[in-house]
N, C-alpha and C. Protein backbone atom coordinates (compact mmCIF):
# COMPACT_ATOMS: atom_id res chain seq x y z
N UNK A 1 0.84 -1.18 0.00
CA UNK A 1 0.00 0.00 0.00
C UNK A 1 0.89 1.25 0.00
N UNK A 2 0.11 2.29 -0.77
CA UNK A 2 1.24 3.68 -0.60
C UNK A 2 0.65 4.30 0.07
N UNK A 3 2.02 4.83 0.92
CA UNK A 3 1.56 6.13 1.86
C UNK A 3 1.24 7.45 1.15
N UNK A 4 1.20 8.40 2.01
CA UNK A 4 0.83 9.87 1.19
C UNK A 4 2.12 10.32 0.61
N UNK A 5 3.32 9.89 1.86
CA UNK A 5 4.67 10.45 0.89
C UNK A 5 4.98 9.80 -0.11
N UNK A 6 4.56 8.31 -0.59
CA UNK A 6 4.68 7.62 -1.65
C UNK A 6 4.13 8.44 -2.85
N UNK A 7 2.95 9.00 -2.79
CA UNK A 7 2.07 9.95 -3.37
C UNK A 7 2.65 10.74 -3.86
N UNK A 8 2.65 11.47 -2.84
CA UNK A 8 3.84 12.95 -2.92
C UNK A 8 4.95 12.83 -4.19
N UNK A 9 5.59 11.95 -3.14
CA UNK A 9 6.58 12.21 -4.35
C UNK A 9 6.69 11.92 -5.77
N UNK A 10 5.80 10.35 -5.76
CA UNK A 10 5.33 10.40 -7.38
C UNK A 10 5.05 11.74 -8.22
N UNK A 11 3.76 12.07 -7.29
CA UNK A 11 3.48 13.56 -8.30
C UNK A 11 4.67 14.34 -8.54
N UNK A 12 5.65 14.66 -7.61
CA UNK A 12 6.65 15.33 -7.70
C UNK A 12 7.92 14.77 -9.40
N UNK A 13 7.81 13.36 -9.15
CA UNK A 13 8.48 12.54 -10.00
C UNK A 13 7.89 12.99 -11.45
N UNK A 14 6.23 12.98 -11.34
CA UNK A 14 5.45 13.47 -12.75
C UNK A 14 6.12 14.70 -13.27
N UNK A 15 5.83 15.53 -12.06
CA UNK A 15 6.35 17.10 -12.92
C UNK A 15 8.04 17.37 -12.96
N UNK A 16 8.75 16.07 -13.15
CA UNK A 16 10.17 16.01 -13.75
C UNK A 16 11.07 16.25 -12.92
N UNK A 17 10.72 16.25 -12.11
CA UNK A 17 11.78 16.23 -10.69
C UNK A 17 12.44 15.17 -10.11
N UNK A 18 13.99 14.84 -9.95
CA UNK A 18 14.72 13.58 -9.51
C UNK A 18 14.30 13.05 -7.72
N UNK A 19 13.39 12.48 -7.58
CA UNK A 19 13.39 12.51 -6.13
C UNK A 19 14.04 11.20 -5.50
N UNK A 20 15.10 10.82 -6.78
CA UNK A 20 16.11 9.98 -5.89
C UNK A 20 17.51 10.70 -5.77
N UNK A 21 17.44 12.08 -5.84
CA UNK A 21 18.83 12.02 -5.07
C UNK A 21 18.53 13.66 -4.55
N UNK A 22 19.69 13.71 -3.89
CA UNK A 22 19.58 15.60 -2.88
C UNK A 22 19.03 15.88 -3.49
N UNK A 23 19.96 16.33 -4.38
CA UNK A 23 19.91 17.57 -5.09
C UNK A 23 18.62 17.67 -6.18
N UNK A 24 18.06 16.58 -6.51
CA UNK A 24 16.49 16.51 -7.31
C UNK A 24 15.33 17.15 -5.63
N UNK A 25 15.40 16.67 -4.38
CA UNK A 25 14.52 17.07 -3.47
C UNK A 25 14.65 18.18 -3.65
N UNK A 26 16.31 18.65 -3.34
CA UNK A 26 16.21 20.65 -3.09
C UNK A 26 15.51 21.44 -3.87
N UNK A 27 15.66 20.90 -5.44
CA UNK A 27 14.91 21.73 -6.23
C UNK A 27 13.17 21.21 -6.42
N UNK A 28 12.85 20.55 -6.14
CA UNK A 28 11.38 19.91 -5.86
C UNK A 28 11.55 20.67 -4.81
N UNK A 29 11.94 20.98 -3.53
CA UNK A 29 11.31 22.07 -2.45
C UNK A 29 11.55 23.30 -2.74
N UNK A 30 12.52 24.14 -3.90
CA UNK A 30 12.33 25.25 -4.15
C UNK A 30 11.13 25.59 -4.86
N UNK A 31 11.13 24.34 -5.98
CA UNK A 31 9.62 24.88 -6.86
C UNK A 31 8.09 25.04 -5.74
N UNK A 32 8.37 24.07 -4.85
CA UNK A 32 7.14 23.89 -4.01
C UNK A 32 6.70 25.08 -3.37
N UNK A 33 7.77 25.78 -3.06
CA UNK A 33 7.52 27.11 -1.98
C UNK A 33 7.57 28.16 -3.00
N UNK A 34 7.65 27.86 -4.22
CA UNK A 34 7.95 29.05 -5.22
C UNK A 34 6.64 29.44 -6.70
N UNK A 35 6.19 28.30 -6.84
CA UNK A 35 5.25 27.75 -8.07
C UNK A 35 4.10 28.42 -7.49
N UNK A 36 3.14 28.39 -8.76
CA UNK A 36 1.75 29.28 -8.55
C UNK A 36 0.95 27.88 -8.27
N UNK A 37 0.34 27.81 -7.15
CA UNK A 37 -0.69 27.40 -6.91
C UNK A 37 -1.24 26.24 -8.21
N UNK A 38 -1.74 26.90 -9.33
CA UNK A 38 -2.23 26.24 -9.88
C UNK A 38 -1.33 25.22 -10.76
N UNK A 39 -0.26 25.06 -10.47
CA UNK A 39 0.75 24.03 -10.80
C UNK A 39 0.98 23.30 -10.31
N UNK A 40 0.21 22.86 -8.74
CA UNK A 40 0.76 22.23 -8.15
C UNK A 40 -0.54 20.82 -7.87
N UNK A 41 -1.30 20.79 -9.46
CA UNK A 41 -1.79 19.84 -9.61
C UNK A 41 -1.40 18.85 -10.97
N UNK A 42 -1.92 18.02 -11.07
CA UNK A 42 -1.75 17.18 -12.14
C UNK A 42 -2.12 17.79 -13.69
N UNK A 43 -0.77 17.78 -14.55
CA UNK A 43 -1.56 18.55 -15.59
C UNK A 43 -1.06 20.21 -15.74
N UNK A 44 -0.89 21.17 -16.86
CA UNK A 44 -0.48 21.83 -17.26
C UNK A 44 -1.64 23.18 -16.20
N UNK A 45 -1.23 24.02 -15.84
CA UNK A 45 -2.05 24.86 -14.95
C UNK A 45 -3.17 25.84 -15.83
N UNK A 46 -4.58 25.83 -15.50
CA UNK A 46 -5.39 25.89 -16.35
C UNK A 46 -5.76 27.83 -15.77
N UNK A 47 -5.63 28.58 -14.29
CA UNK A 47 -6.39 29.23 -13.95
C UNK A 47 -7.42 28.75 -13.23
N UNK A 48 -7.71 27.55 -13.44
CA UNK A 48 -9.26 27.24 -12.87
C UNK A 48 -9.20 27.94 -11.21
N UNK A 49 -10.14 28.23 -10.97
CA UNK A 49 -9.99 29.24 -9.46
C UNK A 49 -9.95 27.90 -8.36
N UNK A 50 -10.80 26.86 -8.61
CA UNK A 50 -10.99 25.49 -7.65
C UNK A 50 -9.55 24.65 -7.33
N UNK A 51 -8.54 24.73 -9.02
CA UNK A 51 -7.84 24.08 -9.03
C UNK A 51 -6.29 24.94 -8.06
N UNK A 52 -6.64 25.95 -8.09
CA UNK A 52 -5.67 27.03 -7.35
C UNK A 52 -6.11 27.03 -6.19
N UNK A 53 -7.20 26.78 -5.53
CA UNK A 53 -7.46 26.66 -4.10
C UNK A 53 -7.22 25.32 -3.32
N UNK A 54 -7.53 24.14 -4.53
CA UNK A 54 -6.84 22.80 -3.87
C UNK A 54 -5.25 22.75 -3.86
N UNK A 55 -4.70 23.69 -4.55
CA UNK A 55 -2.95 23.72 -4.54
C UNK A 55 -2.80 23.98 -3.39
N UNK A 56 -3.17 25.28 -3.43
CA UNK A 56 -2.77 26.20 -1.87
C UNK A 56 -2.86 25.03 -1.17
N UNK A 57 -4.10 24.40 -0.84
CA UNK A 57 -4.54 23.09 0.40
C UNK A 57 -3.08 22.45 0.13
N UNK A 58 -2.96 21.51 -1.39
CA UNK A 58 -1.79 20.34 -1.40
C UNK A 58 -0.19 21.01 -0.59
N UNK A 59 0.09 22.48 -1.11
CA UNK A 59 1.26 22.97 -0.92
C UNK A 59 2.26 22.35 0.25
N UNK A 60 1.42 22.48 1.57
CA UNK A 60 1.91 22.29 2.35
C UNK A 60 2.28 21.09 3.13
N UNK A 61 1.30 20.26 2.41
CA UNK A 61 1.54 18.47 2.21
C UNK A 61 2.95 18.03 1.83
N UNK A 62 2.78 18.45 0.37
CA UNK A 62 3.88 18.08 -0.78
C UNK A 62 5.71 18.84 0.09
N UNK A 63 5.49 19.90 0.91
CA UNK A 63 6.61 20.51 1.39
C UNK A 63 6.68 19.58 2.14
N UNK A 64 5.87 18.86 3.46
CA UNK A 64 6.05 18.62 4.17
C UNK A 64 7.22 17.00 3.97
N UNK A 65 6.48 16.69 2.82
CA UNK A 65 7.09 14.95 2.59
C UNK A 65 8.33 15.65 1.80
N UNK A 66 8.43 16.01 1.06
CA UNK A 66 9.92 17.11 0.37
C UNK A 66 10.72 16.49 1.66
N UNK A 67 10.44 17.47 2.49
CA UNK A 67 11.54 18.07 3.88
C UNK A 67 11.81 16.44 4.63
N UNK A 68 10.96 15.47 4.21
CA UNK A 68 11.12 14.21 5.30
C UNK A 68 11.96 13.82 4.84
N UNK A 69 11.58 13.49 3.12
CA UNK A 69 12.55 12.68 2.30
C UNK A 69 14.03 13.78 2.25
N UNK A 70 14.28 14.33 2.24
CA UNK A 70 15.47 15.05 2.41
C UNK A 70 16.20 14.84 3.95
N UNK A 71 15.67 15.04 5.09
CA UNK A 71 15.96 14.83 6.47
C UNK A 71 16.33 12.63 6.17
N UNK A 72 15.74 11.75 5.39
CA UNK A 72 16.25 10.95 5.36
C UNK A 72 17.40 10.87 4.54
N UNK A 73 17.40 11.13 3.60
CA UNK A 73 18.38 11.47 2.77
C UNK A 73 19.78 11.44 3.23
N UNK A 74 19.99 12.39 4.38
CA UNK A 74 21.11 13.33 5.01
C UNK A 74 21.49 11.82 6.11
C-alpha cells in the first residue's frame, strides 16, 4: 500500500523532478515554496480558481514529505 509520501513524491516525480537524489529534493522544495498554486496539480495549470485553491490546500503536504525525504536522505 502507498503512503501519502509515496504519493507525494510520485506527483513530484510526474512534474520532472529527480526525487532519488539531494539535489532533485532541493529543487522539488524550491519549486514547491515558489510555483503558482495552480501548478501544483496534475496537468499543465489551467487558472481554474478550484484548481488554485486545492494547490494552496496540497502545498503544504507536498513541502512537508519534500523536507522528510530530504531529512532521510542526510
Amino acid at each position: 500500500m502507498s503512503t501519502q509520501q509515496d504519493i507525494n513524491l510520485t506527483f513530484l516525480s510526474h512534474k520532472e523532478f529527480d526525487i532519488t537524489t539531494l539535489d532533485g529534493l532541493q529543487k522539488a522544495l524550491f519549486w514547491l515554496k515558489t510555483a503558482d498554486a495552480d501548478e501544483l496539480m496534475y496537468g499543465d495549470g489551467t487558472g481554474d480558481s478550484f484548481d488554485i485553491m486545492v494547490g494552496e490546500m496540497r502545498r503544504p503536504m507536498l513541502i512537508e514529505s519534500v523536507e522528510k525525504a530530504i531529512r532521510e536522505a542526510n
